[in-house]
PDB file of N, CA and C in Angstrom:
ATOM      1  N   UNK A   1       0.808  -1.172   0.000  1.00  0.00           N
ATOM      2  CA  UNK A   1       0.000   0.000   0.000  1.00  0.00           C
ATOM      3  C   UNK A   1       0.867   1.257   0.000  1.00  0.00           C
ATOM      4  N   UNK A   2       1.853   0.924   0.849  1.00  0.00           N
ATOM      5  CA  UNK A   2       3.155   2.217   0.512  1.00  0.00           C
ATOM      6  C   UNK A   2       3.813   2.580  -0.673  1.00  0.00           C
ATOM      7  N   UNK A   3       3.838   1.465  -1.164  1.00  0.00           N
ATOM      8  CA  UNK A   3       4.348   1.437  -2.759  1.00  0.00           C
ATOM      9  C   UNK A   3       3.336   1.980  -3.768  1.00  0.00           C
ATOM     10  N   UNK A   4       1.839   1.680  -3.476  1.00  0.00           N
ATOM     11  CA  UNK A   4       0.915   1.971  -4.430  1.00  0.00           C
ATOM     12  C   UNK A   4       1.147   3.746  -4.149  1.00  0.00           C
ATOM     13  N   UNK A   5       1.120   4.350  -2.786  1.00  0.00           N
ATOM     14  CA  UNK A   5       0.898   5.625  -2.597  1.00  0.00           C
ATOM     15  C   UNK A   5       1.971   6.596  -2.953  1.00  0.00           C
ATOM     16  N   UNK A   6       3.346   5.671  -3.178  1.00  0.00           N
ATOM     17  CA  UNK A   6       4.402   6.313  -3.789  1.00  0.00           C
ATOM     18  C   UNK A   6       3.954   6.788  -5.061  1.00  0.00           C
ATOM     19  N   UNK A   7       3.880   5.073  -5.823  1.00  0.00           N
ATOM     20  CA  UNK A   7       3.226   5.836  -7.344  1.00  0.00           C
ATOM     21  C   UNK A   7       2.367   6.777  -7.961  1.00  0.00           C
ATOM     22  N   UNK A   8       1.118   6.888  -6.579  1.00  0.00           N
ATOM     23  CA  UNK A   8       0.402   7.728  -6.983  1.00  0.00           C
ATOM     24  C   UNK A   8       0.944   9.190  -7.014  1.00  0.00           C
ATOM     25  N   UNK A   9       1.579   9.442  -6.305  1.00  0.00           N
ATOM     26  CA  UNK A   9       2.544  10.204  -5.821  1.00  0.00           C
ATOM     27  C   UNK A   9       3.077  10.841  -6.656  1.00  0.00           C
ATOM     28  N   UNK A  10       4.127  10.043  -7.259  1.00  0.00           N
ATOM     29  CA  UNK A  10       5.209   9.969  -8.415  1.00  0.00           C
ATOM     30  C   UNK A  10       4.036  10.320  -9.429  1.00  0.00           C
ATOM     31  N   UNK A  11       3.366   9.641 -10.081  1.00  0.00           N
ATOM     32  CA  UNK A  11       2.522  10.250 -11.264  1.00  0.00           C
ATOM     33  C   UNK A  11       2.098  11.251 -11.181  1.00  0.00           C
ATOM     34  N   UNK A  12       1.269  11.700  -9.941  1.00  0.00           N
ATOM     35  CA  UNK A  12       0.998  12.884  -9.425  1.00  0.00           C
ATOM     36  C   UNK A  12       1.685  14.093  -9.896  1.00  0.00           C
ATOM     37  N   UNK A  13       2.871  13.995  -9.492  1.00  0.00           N
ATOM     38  CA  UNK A  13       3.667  14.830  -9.570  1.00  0.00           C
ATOM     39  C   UNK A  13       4.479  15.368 -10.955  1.00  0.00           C
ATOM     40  N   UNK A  14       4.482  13.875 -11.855  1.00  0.00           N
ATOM     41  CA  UNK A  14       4.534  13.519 -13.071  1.00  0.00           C
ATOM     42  C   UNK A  14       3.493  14.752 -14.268  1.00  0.00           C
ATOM     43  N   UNK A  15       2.794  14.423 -13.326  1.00  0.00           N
ATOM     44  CA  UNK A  15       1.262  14.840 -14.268  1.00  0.00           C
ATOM     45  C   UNK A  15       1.406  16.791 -13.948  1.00  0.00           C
ATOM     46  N   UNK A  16       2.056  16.905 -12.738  1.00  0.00           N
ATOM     47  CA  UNK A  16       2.060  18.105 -12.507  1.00  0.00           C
ATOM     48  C   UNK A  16       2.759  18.487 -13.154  1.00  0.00           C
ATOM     49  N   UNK A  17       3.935  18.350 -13.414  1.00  0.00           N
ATOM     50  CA  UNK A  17       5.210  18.610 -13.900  1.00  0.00           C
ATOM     51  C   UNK A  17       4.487  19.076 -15.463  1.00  0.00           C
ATOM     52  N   UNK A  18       3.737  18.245 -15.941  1.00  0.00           N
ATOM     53  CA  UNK A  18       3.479  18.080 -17.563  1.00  0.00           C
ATOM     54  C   UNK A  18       2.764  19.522 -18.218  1.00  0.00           C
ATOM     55  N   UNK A  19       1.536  19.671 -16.626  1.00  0.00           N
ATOM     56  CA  UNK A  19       0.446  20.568 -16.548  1.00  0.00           C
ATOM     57  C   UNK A  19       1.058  21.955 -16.422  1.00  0.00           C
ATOM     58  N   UNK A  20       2.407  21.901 -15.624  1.00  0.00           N
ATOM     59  CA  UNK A  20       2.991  23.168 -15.634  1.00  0.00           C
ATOM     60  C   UNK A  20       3.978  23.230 -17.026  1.00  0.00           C
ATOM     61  N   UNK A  21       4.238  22.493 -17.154  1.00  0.00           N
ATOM     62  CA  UNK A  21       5.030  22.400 -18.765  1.00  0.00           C
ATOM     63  C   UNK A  21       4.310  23.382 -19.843  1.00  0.00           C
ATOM     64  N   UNK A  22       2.864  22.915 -19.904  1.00  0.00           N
ATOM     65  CA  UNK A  22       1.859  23.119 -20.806  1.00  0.00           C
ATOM     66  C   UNK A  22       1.645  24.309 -20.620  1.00  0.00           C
ATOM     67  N   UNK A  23       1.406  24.679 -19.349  1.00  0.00           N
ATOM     68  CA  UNK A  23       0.843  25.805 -18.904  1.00  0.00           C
ATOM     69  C   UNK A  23       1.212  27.473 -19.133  1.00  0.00           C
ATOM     70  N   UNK A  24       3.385  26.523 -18.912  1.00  0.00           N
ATOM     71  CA  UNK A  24       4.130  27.482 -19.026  1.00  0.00           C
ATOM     72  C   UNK A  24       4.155  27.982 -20.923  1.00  0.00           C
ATOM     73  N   UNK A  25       4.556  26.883 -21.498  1.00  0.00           N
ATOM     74  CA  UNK A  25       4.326  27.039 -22.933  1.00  0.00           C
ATOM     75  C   UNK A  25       2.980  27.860 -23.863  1.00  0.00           C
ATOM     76  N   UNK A  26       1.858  27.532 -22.574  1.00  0.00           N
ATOM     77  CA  UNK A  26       1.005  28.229 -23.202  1.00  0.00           C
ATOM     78  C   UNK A  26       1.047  30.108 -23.024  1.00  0.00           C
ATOM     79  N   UNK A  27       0.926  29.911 -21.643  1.00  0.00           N
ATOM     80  CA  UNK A  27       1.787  31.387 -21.555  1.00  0.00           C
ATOM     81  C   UNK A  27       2.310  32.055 -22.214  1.00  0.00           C
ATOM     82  N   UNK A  28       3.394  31.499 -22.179  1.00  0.00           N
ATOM     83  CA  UNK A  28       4.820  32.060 -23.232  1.00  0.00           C
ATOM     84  C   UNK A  28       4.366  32.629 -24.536  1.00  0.00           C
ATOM     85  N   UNK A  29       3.198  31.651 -25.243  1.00  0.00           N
ATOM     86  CA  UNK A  29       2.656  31.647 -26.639  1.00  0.00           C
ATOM     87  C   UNK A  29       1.696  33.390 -26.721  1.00  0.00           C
ATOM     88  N   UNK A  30       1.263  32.813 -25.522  1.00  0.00           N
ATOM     89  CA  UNK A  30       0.082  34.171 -25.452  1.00  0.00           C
ATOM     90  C   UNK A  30       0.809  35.485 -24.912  1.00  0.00           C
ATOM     91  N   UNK A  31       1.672  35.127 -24.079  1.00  0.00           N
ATOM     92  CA  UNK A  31       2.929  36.846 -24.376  1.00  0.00           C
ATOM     93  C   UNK A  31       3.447  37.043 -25.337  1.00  0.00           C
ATOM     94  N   UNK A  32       3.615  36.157 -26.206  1.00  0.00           N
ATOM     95  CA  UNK A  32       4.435  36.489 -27.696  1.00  0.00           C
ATOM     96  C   UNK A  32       3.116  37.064 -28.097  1.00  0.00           C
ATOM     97  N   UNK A  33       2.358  36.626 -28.224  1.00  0.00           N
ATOM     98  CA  UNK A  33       1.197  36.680 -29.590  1.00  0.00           C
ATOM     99  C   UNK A  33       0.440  38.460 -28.567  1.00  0.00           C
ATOM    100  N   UNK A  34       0.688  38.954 -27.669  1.00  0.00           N
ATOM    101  CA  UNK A  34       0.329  39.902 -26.808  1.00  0.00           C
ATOM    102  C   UNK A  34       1.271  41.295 -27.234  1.00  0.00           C
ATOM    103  N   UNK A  35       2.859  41.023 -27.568  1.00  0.00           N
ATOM    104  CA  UNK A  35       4.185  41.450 -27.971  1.00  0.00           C
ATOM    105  C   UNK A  35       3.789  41.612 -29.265  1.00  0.00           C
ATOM    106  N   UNK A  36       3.473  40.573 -30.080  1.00  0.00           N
ATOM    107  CA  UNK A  36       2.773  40.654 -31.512  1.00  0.00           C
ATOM    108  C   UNK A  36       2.126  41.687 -31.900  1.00  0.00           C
ATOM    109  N   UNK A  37       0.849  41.677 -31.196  1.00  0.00           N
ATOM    110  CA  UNK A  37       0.095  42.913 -31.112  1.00  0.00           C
ATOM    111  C   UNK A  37       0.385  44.195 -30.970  1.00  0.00           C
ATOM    112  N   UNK A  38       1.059  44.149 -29.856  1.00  0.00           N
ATOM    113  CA  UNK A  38       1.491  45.407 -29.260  1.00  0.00           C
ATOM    114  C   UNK A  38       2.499  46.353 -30.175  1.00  0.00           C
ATOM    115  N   UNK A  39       3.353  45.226 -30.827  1.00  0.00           N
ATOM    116  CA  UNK A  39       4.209  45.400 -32.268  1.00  0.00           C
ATOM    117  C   UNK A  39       3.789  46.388 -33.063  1.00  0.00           C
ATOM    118  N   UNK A  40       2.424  45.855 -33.599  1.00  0.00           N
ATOM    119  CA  UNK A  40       1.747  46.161 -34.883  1.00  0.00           C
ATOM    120  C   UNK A  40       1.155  47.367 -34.579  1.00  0.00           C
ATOM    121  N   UNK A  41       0.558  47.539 -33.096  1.00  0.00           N
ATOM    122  CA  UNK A  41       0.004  48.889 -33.083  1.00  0.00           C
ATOM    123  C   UNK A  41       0.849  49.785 -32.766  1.00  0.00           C
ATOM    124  N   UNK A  42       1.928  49.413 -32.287  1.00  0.00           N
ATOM    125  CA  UNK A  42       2.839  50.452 -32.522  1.00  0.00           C
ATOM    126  C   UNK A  42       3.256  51.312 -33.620  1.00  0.00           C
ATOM    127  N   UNK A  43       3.641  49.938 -34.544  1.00  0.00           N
ATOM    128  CA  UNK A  43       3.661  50.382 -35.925  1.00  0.00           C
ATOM    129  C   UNK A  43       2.756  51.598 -36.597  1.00  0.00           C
ATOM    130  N   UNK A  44       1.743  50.883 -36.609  1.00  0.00           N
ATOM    131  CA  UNK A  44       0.535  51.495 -36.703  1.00  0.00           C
ATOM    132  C   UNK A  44       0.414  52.888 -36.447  1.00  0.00           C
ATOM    133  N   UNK A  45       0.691  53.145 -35.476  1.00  0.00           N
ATOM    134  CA  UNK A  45       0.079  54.154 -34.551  1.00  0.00           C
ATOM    135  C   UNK A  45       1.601  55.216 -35.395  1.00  0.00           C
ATOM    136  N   UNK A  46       2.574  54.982 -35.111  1.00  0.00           N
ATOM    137  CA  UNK A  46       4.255  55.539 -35.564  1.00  0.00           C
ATOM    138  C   UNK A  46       3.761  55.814 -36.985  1.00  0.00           C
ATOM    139  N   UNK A  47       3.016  55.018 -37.847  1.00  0.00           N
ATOM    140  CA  UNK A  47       2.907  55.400 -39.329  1.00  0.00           C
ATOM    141  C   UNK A  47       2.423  56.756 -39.347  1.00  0.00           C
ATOM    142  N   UNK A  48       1.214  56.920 -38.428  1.00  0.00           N
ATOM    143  CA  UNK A  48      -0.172  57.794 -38.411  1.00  0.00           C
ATOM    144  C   UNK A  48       0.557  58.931 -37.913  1.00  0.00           C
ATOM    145  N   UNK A  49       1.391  59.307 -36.902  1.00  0.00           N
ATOM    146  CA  UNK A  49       2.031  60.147 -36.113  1.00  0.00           C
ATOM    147  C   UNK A  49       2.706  60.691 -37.064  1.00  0.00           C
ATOM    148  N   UNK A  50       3.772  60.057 -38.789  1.00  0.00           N
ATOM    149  CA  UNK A  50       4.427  60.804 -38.801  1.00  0.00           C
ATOM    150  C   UNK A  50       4.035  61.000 -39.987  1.00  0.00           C
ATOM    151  N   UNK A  51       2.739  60.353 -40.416  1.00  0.00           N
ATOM    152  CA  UNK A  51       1.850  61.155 -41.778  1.00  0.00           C
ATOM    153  C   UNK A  51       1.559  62.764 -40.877  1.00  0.00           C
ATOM    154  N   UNK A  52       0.918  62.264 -39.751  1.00  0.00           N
ATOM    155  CA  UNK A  52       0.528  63.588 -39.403  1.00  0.00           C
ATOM    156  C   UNK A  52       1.733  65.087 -39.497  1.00  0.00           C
ATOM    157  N   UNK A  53       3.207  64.443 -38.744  1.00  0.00           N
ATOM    158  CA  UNK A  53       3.548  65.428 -38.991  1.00  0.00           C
ATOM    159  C   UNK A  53       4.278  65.449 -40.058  1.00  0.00           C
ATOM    160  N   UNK A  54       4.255  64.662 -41.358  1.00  0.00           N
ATOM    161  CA  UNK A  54       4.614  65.104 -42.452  1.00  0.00           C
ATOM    162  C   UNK A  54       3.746  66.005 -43.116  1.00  0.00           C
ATOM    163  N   UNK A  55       2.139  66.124 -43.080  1.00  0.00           N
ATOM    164  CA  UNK A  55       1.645  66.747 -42.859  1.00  0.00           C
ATOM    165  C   UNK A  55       1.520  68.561 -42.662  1.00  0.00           C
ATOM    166  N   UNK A  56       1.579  68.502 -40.875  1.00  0.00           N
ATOM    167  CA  UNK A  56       2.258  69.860 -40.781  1.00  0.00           C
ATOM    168  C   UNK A  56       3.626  70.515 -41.471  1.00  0.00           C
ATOM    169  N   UNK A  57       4.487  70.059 -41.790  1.00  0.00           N
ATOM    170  CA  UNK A  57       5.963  70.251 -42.579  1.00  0.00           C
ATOM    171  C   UNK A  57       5.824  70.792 -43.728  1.00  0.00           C
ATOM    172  N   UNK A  58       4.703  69.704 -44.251  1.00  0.00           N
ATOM    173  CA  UNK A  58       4.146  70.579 -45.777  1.00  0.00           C
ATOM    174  C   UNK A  58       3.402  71.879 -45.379  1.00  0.00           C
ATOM    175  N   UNK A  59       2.153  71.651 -44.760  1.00  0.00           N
ATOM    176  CA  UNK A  59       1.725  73.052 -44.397  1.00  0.00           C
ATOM    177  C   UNK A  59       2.666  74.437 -44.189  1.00  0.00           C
ATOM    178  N   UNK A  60       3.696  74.163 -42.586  1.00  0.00           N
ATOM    179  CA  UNK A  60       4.224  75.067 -42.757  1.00  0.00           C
ATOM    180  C   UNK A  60       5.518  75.747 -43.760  1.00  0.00           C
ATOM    181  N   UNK A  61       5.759  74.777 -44.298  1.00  0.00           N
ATOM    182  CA  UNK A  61       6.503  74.812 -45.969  1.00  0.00           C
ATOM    183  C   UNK A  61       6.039  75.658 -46.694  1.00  0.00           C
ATOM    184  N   UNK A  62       4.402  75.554 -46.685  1.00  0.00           N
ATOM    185  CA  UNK A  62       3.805  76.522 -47.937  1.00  0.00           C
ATOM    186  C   UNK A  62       3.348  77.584 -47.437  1.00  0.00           C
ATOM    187  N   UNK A  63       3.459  77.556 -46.282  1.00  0.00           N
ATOM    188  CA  UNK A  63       3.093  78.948 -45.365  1.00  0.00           C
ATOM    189  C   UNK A  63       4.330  80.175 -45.253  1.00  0.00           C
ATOM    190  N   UNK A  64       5.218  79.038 -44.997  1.00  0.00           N
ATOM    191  CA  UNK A  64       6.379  80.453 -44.877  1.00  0.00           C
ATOM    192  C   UNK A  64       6.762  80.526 -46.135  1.00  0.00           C
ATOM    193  N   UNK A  65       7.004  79.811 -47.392  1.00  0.00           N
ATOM    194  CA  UNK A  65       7.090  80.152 -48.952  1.00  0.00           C
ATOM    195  C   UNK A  65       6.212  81.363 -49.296  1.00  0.00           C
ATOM    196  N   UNK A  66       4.604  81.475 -48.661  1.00  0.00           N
ATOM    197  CA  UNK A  66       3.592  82.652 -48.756  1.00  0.00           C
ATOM    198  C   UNK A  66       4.335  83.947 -48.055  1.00  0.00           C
ATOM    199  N   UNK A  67       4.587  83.895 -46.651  1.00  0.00           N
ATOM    200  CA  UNK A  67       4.778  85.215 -46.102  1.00  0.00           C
ATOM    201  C   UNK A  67       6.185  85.226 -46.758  1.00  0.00           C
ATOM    202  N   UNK A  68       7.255  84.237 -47.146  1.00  0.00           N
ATOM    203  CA  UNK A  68       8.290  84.960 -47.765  1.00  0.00           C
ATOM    204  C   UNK A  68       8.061  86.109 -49.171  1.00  0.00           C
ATOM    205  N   UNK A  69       7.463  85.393 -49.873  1.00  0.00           N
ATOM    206  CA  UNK A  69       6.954  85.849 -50.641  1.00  0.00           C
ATOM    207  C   UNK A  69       6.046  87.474 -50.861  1.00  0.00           C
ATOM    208  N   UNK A  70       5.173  87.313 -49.510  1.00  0.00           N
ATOM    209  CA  UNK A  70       4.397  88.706 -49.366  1.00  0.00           C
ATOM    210  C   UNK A  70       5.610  89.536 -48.856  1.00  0.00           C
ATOM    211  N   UNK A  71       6.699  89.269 -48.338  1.00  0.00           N
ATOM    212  CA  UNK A  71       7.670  89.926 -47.610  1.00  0.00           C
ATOM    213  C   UNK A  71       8.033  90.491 -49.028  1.00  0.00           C
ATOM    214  N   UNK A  72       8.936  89.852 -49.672  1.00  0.00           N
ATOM    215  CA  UNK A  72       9.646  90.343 -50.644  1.00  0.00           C
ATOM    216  C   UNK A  72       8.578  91.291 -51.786  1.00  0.00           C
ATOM    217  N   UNK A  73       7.511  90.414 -52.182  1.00  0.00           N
ATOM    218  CA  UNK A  73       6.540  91.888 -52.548  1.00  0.00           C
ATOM    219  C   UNK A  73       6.489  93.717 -51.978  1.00  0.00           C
ATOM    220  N   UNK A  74       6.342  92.891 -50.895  1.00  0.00           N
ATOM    221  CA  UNK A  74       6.302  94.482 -50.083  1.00  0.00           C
ATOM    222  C   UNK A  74       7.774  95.117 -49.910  1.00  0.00           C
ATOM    223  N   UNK A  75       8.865  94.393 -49.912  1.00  0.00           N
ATOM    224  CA  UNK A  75      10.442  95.314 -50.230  1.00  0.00           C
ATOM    225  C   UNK A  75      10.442  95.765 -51.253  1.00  0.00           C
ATOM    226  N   UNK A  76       9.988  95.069 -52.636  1.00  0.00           N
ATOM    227  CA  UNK A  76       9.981  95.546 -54.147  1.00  0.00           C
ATOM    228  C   UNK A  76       9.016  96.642 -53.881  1.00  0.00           C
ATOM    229  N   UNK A  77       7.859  96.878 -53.489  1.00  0.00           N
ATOM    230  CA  UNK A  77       7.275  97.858 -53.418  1.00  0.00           C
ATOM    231  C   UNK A  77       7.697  99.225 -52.771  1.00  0.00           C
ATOM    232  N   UNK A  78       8.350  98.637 -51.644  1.00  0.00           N
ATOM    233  CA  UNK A  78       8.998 100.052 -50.727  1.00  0.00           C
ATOM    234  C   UNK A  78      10.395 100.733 -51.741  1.00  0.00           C
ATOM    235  N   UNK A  79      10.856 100.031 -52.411  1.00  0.00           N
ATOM    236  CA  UNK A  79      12.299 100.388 -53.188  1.00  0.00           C
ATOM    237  C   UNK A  79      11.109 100.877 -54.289  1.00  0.00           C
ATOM    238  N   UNK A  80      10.478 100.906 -55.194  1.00  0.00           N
ATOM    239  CA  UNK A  80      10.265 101.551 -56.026  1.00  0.00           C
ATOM    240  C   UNK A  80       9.275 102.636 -55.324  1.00  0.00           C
ATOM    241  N   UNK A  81       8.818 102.630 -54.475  1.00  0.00           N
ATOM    242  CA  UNK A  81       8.247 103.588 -53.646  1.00  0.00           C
ATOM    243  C   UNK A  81       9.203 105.431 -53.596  1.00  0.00           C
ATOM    244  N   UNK A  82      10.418 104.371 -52.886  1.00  0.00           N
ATOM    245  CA  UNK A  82      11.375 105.725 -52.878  1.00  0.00           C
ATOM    246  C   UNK A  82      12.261 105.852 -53.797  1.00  0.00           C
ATOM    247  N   UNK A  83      12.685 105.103 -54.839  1.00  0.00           N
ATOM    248  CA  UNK A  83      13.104 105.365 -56.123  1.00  0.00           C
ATOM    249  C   UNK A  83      12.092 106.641 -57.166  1.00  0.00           C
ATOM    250  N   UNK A  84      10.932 106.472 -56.881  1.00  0.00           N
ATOM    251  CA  UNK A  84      10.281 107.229 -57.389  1.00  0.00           C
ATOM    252  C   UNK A  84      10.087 108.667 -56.920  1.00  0.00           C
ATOM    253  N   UNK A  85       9.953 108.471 -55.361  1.00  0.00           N
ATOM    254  CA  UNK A  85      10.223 110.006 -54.712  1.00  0.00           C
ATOM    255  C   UNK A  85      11.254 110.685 -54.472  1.00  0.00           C
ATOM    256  N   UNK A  86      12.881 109.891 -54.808  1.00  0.00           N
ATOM    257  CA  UNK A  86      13.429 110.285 -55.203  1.00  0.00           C
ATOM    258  C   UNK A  86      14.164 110.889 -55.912  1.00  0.00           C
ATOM    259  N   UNK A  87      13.259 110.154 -57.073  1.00  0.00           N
ATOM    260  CA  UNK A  87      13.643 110.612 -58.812  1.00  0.00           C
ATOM    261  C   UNK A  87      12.402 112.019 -59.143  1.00  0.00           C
ATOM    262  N   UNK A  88      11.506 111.906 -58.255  1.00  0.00           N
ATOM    263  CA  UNK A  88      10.627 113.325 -58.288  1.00  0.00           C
ATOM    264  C   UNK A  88      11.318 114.484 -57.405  1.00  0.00           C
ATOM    265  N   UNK A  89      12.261 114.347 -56.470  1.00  0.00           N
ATOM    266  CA  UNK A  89      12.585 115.547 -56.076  1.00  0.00           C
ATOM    267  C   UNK A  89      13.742 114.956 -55.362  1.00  0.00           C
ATOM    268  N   UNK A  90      14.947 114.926 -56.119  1.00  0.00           N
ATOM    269  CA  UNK A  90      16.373 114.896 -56.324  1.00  0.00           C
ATOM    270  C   UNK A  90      17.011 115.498 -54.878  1.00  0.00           C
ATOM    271  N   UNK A  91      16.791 117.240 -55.309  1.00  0.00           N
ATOM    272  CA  UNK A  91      17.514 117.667 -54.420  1.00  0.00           C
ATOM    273  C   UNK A  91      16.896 117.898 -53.022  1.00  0.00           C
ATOM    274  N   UNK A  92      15.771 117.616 -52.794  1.00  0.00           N
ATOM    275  CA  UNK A  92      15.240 117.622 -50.822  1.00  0.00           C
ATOM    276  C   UNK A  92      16.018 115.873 -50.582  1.00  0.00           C
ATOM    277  N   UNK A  93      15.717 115.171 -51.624  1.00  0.00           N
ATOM    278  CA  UNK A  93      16.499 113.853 -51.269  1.00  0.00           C
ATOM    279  C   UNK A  93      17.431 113.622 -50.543  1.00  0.00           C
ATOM    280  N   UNK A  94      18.557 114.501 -51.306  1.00  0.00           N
ATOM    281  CA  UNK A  94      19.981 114.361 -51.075  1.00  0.00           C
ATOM    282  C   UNK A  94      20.092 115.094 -49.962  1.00  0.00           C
ATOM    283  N   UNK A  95      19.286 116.145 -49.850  1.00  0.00           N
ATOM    284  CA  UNK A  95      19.380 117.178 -47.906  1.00  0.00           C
ATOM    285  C   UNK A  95      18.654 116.353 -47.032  1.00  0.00           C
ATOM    286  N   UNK A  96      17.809 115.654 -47.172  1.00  0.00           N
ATOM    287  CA  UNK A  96      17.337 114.605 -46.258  1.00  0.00           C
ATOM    288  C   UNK A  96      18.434 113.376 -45.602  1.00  0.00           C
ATOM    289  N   UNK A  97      19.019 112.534 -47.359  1.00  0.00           N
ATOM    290  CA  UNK A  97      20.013 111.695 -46.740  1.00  0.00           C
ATOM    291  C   UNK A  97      21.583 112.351 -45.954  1.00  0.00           C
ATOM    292  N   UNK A  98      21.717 113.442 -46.232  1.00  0.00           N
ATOM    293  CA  UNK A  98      23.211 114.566 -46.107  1.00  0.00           C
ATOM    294  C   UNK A  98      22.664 114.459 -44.384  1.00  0.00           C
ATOM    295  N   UNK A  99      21.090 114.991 -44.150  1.00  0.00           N
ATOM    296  CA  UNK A  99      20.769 115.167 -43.013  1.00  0.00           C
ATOM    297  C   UNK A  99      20.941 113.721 -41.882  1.00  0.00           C
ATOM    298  N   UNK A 100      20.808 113.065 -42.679  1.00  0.00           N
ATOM    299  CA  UNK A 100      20.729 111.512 -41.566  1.00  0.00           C
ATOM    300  C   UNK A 100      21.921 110.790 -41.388  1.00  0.00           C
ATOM    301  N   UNK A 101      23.254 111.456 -42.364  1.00  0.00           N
ATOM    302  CA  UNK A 101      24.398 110.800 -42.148  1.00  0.00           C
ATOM    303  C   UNK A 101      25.176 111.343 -41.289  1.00  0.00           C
ATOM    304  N   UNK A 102      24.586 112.942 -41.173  1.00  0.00           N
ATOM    305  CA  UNK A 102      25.303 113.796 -40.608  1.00  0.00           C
ATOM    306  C   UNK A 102      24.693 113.160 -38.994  1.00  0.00           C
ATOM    307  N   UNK A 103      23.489 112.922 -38.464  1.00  0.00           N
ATOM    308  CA  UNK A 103      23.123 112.612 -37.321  1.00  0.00           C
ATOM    309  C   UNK A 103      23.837 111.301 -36.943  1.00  0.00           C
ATOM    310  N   UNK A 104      23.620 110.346 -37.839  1.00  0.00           N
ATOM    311  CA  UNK A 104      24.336 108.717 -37.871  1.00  0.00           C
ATOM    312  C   UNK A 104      25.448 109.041 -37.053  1.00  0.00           C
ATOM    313  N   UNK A 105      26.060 109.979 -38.460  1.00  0.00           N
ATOM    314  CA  UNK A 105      27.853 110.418 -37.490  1.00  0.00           C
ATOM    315  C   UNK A 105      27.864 110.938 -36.490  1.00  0.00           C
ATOM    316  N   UNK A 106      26.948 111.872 -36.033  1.00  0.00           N
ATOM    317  CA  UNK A 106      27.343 112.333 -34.691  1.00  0.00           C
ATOM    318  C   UNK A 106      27.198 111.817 -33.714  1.00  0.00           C
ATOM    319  N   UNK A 107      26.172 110.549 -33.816  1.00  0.00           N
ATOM    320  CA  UNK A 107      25.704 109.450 -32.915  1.00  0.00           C
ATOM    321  C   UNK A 107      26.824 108.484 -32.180  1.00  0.00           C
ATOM    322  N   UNK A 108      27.525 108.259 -33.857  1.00  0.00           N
ATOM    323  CA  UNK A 108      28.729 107.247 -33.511  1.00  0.00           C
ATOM    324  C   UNK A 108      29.633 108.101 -33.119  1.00  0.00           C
ATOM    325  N   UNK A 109      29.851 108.817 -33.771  1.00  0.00           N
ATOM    326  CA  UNK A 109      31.451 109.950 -33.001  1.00  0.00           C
ATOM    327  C   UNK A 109      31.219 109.986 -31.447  1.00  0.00           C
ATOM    328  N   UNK A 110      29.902 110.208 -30.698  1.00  0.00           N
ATOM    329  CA  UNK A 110      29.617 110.133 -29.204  1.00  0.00           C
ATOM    330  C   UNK A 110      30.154 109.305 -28.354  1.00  0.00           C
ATOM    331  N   UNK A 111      29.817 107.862 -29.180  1.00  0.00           N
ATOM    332  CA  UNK A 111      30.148 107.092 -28.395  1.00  0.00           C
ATOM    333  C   UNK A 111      31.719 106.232 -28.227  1.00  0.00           C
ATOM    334  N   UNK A 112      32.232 107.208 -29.692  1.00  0.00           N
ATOM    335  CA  UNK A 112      33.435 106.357 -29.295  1.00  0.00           C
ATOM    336  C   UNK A 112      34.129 107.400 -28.507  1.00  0.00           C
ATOM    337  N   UNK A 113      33.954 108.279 -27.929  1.00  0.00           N
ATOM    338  CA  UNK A 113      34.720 109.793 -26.836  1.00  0.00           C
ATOM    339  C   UNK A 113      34.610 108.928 -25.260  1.00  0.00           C
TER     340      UNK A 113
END
């Protein structure tokens, strides 16, 4: 009867051994296949993130191409602005700029004393 209760024992334990075998393997399967997932939506998710900000890049690409653009309009405009009021009255021109170089200079001459 000692011998029978060994075996039962022994199989017992046998059988446990097998059940945790299985158990563990199954596990293992379902963290991979969990890792799997988690993979893909990563992926996923990383694709979407950098459509999006490829996205903004273009936007602000064509945005600052616009205000560069309105910028430089409006310099071409200011240069023929005073090309023209210059070429209409020559000589207040030249006493205007005579006048602002003469201040420029006295500005800087100040500060280097």
């Amino acid at each position: 009867m000692a011998t029978q209760a060994k075996d039962d024992i022994k199989a017992d334990i046998k059988t446990l051994k097998e059940d945790l075998k299985t158990g563990a393997r199954e596990e293992t399967q379902r963290l991979k296949d969990k890792a799997a997932q988690a993979q893909a939506k990563l992926a996923e998710k990383s694709d979407e993130v950098r459509q999006q900000a490829r996205g903004y890049y273009d936007t602000a690409r064509v945005r600052g191409r616009e205000y560069y653009d309105d910028a430089a309009e409006r310099v071409d405009e200011a240069q023929r602005y005073i090309t023209e009021r210059v070429q209409e009255r020559p000589v207040q021109s030249t006493a205007i700029a005579l006048g602002v170089g003469v201040v420029i200079g006295l500005l800087l001459s100040g500060r280097r004393r």
